[in-house]
Protein backbone atom coordinates (compact mmCIF):
# COMPACT_ATOMS: atom_id res chain seq x y z
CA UNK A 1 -8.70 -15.76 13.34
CA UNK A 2 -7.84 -18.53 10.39
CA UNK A 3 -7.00 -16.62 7.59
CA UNK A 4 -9.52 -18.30 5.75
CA UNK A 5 -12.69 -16.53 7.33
CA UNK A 6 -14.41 -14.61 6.08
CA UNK A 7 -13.92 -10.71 6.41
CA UNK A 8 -16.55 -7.61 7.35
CA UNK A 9 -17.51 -6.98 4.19
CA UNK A 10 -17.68 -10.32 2.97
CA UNK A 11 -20.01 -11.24 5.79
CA UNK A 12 -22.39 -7.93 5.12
CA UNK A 13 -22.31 -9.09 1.81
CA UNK A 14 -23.57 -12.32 2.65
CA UNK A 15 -26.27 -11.35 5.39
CA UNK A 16 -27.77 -8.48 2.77
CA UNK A 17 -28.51 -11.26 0.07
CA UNK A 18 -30.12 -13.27 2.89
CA UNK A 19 -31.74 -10.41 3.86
CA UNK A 20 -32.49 -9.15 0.35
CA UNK A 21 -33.18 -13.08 -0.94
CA UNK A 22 -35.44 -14.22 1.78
CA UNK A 23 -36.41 -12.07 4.04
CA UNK A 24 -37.71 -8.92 1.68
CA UNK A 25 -40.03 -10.55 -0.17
CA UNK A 26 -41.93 -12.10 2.90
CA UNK A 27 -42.75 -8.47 4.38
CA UNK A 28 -46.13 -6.98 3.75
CA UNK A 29 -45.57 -3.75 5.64
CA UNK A 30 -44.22 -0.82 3.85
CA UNK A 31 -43.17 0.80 6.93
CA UNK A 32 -40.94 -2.64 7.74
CA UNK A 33 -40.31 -2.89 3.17
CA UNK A 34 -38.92 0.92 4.09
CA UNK A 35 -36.58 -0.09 7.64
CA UNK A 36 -34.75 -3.16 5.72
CA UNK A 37 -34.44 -1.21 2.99
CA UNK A 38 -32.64 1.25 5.71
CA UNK A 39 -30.60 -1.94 7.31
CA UNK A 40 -29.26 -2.68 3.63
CA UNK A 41 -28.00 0.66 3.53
CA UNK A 42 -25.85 0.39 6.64
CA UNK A 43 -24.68 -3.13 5.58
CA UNK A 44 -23.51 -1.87 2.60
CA UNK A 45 -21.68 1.48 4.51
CA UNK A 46 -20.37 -0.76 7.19
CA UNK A 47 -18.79 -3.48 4.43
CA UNK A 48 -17.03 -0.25 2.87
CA UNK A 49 -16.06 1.09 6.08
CA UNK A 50 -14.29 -1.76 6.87
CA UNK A 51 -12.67 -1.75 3.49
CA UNK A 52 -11.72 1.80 2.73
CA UNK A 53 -11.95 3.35 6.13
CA UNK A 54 -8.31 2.55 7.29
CA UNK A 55 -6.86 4.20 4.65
CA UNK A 56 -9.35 7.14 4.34
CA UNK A 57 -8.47 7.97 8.03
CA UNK A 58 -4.71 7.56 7.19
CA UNK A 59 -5.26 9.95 3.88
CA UNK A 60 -7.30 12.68 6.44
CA UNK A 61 -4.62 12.74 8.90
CA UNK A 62 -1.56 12.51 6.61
CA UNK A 63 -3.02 15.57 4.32
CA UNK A 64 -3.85 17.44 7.53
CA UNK A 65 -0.80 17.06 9.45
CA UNK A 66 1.01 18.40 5.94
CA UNK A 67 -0.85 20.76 5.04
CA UNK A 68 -0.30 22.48 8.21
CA UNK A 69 2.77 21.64 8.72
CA UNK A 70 3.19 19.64 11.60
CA UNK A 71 4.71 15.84 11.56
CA UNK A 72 2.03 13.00 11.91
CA UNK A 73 3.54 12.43 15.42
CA UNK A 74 2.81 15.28 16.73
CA UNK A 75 0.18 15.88 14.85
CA UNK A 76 -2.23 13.85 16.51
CA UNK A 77 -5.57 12.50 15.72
CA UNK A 78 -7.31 13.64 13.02
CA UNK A 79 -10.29 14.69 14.82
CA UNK A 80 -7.55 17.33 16.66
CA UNK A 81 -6.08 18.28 13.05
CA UNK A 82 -9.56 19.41 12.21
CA UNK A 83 -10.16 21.25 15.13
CA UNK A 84 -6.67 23.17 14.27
CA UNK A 85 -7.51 23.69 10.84
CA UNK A 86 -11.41 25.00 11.85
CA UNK A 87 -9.24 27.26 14.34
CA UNK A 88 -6.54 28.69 11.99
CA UNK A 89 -9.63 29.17 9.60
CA UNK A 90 -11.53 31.24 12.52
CA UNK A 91 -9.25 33.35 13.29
CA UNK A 92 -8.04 33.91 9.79
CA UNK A 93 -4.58 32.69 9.90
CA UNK A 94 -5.30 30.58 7.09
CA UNK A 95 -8.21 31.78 4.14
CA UNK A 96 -10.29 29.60 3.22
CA UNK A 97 -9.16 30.21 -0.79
CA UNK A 98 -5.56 29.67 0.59
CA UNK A 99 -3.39 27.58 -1.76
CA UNK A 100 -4.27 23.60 -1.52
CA UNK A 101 -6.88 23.84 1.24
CA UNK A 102 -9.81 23.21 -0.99
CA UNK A 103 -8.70 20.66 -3.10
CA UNK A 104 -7.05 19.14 0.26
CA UNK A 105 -10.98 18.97 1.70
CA UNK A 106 -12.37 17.76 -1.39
CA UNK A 107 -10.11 14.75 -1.44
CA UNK A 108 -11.09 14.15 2.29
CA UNK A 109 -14.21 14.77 1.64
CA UNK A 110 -14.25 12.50 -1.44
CA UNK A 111 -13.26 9.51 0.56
CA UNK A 112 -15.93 9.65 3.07
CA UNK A 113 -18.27 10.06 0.37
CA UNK A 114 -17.50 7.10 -1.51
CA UNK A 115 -17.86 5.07 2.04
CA UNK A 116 -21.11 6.72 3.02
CA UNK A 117 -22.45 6.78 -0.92
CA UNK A 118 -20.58 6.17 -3.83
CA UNK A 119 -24.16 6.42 -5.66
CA UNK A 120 -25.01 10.48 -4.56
CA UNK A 121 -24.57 12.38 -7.47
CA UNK A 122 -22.34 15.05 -6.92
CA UNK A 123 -19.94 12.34 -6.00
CA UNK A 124 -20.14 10.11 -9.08
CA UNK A 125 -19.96 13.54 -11.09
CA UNK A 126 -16.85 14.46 -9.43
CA UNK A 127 -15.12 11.10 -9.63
CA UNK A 128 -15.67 11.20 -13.24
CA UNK A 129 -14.35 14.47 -13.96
């Protein structure tokens, strides 16, 4: 692809003004006012996905494999890293209050927050402090 095309999030951009521009103001229905209003949302989580998700997945994966101490190799997905954190968890090998873990989580947890919605406010209160 030309290097000159435009990207994901440039192109949700661009399709949510339409949407927003011409297309809003021409519904009647508050039940279809309500389901753009919906599609906007996702535009707006897919253009961030595919601006910050990369590296969020990279940041999950590289903070779990560390934190438990195994090397990204063989670490695996991060999906699997979960699972082996939920398990040590379980079956108490590591506490929950254990050293790390929490602020670990709320980093992760962070990330996917400011993809899915940068507006909630526990996550523009937290950013801030």
């Amino acid at each position: 692809m030309p290097l000159s095309s435009p990207d994901v999030a440039e192109m949700c951009q661009t399709l949510g003004e339409f949407l927003t521009d011409e297309i809003k103001p021409q519904i009647a229905s508050s039940e279809l006012q309500y389901k753009l209003k919906i599609a906007l949302n996702m535009l707006s989580i897919i253009a961030r996905e595919s601006q910050q998700g990369a590296a969020l997945a990279t940041l999950e994966q590289c903070s779990l494999s560390a934190y438990l101490g195994v090397g990204a190799a063989e670490g695996g997905s991060a999906e699997s890293l979960n699972t082996r954190l939920s398990e040590h968890i379980a079956n108490a090998d590591i506490a929950a209050e254990s050293a790390g873990l929490l602020d670990m989580l709320e980093g992760i947890t962070l990330g996917k927050m400011a993809i899915d919605n940068p507006r909630y406010s526990n996550y523009v209160k937290r950013v801030k402090n």
